[in-house]
C-alpha atoms as a PDB file:
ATOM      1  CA  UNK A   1      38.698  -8.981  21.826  1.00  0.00           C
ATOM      2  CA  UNK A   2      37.142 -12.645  21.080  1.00  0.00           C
ATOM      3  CA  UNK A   3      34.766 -11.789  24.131  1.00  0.00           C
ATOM      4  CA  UNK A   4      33.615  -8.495  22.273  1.00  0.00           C
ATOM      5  CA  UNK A   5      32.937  -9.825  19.276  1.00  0.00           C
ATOM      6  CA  UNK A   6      31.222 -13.108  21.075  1.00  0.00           C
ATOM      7  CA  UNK A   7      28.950 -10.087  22.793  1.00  0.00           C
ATOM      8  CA  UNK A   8      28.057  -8.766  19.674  1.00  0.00           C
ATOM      9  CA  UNK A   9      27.615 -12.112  17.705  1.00  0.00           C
ATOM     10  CA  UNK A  10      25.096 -12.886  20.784  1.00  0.00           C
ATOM     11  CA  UNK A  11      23.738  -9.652  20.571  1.00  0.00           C
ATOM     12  CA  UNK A  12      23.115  -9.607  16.672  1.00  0.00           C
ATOM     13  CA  UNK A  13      21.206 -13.046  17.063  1.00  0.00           C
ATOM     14  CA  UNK A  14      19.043 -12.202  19.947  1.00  0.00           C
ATOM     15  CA  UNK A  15      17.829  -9.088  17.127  1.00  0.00           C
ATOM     16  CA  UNK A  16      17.641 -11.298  14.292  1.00  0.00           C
ATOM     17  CA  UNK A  17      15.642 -14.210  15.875  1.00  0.00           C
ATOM     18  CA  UNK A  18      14.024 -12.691  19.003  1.00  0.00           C
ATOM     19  CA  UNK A  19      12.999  -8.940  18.786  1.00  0.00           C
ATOM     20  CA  UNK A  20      13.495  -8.737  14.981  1.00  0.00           C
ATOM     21  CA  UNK A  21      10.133 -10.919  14.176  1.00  0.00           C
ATOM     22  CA  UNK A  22       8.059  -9.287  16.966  1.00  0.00           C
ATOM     23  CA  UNK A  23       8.989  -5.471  16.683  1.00  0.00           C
ATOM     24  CA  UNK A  24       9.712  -5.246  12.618  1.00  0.00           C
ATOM     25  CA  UNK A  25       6.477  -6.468  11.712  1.00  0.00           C
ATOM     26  CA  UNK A  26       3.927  -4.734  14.519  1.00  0.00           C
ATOM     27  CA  UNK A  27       5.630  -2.048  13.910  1.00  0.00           C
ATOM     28  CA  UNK A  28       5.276  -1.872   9.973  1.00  0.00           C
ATOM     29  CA  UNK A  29       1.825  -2.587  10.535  1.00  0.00           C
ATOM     30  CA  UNK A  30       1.402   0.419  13.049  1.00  0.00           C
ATOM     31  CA  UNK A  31       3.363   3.038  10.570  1.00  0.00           C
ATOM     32  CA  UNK A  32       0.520   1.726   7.842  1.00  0.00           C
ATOM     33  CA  UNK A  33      -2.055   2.504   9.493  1.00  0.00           C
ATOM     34  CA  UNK A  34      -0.764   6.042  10.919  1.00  0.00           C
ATOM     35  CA  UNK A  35       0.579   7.350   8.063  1.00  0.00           C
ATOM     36  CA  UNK A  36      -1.349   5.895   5.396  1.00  0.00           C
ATOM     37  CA  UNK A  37      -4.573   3.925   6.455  1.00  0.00           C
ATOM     38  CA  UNK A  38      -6.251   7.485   6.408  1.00  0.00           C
ATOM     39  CA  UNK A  39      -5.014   8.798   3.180  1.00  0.00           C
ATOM     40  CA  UNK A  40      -6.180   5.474   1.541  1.00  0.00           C
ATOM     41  CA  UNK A  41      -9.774   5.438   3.202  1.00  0.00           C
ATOM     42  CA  UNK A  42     -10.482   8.715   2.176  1.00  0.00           C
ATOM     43  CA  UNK A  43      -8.936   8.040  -1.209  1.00  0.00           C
ATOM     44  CA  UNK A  44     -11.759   5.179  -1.736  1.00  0.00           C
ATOM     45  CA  UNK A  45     -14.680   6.798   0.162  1.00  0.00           C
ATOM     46  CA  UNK A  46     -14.182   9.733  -2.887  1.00  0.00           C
ATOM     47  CA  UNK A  47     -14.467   6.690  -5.226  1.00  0.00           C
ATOM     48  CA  UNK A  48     -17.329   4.868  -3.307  1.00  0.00           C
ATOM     49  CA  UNK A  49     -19.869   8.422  -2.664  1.00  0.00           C
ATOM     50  CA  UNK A  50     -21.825   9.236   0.317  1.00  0.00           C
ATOM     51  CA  UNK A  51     -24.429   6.712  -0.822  1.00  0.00           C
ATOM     52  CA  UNK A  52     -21.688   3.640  -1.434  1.00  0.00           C
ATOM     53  CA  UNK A  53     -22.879   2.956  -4.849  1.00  0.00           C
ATOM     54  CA  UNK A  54     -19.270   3.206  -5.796  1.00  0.00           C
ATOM     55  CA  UNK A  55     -18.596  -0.098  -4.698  1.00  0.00           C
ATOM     56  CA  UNK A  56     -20.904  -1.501  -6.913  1.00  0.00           C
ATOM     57  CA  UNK A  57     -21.069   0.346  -9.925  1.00  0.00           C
ATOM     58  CA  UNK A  58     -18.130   2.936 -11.241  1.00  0.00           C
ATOM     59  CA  UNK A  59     -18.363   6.343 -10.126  1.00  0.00           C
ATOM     60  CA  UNK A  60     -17.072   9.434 -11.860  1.00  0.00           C
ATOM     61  CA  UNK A  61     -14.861  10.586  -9.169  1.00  0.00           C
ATOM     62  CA  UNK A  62     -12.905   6.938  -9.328  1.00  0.00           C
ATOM     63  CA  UNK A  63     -13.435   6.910 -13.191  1.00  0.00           C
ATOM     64  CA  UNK A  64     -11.327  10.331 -13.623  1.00  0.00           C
ATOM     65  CA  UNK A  65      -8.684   9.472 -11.140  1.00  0.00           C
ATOM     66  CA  UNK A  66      -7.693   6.302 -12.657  1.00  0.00           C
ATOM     67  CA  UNK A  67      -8.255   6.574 -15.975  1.00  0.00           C
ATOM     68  CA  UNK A  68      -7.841  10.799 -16.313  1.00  0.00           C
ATOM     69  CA  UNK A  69      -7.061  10.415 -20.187  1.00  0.00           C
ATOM     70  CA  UNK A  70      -9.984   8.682 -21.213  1.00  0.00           C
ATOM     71  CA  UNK A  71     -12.568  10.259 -18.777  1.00  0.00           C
ATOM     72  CA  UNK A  72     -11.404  13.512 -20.333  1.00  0.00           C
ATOM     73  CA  UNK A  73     -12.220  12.039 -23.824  1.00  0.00           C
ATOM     74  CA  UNK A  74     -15.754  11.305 -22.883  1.00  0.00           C
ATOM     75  CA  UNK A  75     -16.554  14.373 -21.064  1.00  0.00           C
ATOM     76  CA  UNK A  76     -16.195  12.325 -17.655  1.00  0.00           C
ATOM     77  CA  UNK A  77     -19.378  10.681 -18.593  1.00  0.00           C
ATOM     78  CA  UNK A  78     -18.567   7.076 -16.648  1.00  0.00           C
ATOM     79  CA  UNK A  79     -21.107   5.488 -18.657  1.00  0.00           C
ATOM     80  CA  UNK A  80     -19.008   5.878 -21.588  1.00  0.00           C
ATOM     81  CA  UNK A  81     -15.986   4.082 -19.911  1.00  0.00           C
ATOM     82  CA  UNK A  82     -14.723   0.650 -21.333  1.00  0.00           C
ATOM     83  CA  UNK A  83     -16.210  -2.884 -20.028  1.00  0.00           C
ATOM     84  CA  UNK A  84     -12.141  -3.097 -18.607  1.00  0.00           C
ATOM     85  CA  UNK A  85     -12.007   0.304 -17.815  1.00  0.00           C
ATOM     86  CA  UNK A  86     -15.032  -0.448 -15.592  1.00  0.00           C
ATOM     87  CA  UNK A  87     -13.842  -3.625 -14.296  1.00  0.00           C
ATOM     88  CA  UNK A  88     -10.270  -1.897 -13.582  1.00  0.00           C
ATOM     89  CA  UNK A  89     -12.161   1.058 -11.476  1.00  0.00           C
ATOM     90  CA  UNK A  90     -14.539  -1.398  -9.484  1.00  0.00           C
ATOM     91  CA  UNK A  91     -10.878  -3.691  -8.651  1.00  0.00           C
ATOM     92  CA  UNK A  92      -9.362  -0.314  -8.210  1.00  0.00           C
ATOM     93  CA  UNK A  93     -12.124   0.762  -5.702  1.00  0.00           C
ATOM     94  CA  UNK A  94     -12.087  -2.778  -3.457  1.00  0.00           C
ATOM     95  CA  UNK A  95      -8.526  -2.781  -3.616  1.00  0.00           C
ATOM     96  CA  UNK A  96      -8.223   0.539  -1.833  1.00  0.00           C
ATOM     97  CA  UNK A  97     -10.673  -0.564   0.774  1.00  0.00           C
ATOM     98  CA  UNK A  98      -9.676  -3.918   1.488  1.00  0.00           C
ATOM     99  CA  UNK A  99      -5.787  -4.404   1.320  1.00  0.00           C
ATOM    100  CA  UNK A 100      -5.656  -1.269   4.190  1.00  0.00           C
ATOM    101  CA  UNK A 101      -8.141  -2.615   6.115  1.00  0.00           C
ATOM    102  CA  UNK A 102      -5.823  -6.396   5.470  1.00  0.00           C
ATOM    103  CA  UNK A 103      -2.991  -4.783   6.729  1.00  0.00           C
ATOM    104  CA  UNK A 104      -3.977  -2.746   9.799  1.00  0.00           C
ATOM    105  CA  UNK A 105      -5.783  -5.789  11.490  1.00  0.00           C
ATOM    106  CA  UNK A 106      -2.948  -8.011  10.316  1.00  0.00           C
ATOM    107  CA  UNK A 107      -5.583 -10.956   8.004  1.00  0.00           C
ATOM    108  CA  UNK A 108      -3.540 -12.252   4.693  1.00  0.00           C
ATOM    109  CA  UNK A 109      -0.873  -9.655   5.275  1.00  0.00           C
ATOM    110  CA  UNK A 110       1.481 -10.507   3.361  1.00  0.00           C
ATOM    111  CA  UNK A 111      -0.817 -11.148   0.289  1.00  0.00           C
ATOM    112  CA  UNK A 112      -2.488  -7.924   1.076  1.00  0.00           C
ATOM    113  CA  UNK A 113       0.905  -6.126   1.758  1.00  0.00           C
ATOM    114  CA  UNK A 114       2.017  -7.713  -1.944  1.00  0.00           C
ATOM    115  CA  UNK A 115      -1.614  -6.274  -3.652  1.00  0.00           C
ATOM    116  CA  UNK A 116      -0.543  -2.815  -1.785  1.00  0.00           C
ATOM    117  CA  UNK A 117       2.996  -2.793  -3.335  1.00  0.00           C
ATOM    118  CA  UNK A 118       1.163  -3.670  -6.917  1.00  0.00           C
ATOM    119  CA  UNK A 119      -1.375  -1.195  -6.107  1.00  0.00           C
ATOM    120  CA  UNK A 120       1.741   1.666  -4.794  1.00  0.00           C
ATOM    121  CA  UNK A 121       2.921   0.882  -8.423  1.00  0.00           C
ATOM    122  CA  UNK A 122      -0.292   1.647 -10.838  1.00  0.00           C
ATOM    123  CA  UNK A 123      -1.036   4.832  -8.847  1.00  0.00           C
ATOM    124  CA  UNK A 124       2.335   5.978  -9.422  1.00  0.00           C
ATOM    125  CA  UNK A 125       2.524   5.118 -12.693  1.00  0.00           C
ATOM    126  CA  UNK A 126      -1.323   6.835 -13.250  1.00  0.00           C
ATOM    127  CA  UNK A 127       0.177   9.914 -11.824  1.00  0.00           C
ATOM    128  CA  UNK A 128       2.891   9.846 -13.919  1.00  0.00           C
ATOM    129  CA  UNK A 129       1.897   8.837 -16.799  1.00  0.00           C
ATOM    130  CA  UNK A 130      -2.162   9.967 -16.835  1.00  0.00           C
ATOM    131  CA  UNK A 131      -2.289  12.794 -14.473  1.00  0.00           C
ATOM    132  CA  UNK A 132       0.666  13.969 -16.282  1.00  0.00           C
ATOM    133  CA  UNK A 133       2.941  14.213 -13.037  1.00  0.00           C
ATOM    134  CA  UNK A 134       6.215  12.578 -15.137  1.00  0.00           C
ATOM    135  CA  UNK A 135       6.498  16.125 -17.117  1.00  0.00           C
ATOM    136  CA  UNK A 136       6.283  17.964 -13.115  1.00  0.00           C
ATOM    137  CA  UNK A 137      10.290  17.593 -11.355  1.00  0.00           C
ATOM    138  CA  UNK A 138       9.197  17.458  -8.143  1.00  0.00           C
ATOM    139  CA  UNK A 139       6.396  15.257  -7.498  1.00  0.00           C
ATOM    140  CA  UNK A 140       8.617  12.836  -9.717  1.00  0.00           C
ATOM    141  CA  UNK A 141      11.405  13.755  -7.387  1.00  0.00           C
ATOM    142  CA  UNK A 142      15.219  12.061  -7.782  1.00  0.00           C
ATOM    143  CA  UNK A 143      17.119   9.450  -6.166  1.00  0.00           C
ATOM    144  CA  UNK A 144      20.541  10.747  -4.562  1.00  0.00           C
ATOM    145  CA  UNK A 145      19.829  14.588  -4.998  1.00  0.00           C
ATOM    146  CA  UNK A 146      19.499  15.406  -1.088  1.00  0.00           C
ATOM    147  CA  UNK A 147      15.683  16.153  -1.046  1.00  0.00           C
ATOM    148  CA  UNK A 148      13.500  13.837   0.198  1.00  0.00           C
ATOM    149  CA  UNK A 149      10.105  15.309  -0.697  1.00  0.00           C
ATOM    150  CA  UNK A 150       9.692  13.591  -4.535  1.00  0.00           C
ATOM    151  CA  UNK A 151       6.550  12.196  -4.088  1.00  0.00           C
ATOM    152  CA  UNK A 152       7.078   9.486  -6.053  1.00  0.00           C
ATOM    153  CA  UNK A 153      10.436   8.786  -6.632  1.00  0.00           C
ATOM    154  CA  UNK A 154      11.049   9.356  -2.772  1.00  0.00           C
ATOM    155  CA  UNK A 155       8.225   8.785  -0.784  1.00  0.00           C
ATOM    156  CA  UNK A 156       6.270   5.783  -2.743  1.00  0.00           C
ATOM    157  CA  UNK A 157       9.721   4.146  -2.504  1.00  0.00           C
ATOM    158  CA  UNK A 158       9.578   4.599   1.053  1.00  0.00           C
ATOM    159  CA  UNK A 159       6.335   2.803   1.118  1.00  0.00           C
ATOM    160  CA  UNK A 160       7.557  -0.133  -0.916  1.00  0.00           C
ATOM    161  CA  UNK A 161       9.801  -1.063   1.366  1.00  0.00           C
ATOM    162  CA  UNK A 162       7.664  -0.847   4.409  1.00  0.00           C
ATOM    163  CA  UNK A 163       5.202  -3.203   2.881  1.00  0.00           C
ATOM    164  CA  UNK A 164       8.424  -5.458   1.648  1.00  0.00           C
ATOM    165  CA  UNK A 165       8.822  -5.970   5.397  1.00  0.00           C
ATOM    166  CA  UNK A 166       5.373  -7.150   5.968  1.00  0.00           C
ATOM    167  CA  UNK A 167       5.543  -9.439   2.779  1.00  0.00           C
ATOM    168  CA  UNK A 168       8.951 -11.005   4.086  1.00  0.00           C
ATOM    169  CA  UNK A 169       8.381 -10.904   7.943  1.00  0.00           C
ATOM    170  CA  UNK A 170       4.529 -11.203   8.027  1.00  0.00           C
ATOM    171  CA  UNK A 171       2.162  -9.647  10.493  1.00  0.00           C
ATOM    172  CA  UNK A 172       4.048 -10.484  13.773  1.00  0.00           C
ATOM    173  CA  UNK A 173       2.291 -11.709  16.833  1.00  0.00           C
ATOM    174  CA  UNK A 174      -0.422  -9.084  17.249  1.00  0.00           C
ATOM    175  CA  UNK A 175      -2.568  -9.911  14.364  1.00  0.00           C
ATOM    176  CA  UNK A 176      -5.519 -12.190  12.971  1.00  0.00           C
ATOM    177  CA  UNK A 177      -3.046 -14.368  10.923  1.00  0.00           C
ATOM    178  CA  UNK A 178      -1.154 -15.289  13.945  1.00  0.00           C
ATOM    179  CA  UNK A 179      -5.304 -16.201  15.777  1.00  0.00           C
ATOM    180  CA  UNK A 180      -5.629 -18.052  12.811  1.00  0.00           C
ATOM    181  CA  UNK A 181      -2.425 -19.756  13.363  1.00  0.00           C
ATOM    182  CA  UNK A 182      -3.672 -20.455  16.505  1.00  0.00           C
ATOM    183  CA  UNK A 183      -6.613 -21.727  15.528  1.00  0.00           C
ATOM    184  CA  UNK A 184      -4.986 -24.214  12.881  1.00  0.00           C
ATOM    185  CA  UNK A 185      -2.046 -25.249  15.338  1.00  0.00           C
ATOM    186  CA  UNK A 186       0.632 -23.657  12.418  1.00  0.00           C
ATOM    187  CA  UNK A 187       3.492 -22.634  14.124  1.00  0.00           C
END
């Protein structure tokens, strides 16, 4: 029995320390970028235009998804939005562009997976709360009610904790933080 449970003990570690940092990481990276680096890009190239003036000056398709309230109120005339309002949109807008891109070549990732959870958070909450989605069951969705297709309760979750595992395990060895690394002798 001992020798079993040595086995295991052995077997645990060699997870924990070995494969663990290497596969956990890559791999958390990899599901990103297939299941959610295209939703996010063309989530910000609605917000940026075909001419990219988006990314320097709020555009109405960004204004009246993240602030759907207030662009109502004005007729979705961005000019009319708030100097925050503005500021929020253009952050909004670089956010979506940037952390994704952070993530799927592995640069900062775990500051750019910790922007993404922040980032998971306000859209939810904007759905909720400003696209009116808390008042709608099932794109809230539950916690323990054997249905996994909430989209916010359920699948945002889901997304949380894939970017927790890039905040608390990093990029793993396949990535530009570990060539920079590299390049500064950390290890």
């Amino acid at each position: 029995m001992t020798a079993l449970i040595n086995m295991y003990l052995r077997f645990v570690h060699a997870l924990d320390y070995r494969i663990a940092p290497i596969l956990m990481p890559t791999l958390a990276r990899f599901l990103f970028a297939a299941v959610l680096g295209l939703y996010y890009w063309n989530s910000a190239l609605t917000k940026i235009g075909p001419d990219g003036a988006g990314l320097f000056k709020p555009s109405f398709n960004a204004f009246a998804q993240m602030f759907p309230k207030a662009a109502e109120a004005v007729s979705y005339d961005v000019t009319q939005a708030t100097p925050f309002q503005q500021a929020v949109v253009l952050a909004g807008t670089w956010a979506e562009i940037l952390l994704p891109v952070a993530i799927v070549i592995g640069l900062f990732t775990r500051f750019a997976a910790a922007g993404m959870i922040g980032f998971v958070v306000v859209q939810s909450l904007t759905d909720l709360i400003g696209h009116g989605a808390l008042n709608d069951p099932k794109v809230l969705g539950a916690w323990f009610d054997m249905a996994s297709d909430g989209v916010i309760l359920d699948q945002r979750a889901l997304w949380i904790v894939l970017l927790l595992v890039l905040v608390f395990r990093g990029a793993g060895p396949i990535s530009a933080d570990r060539l920079l690394m590299r390049r500064f002798n950390i290890y």
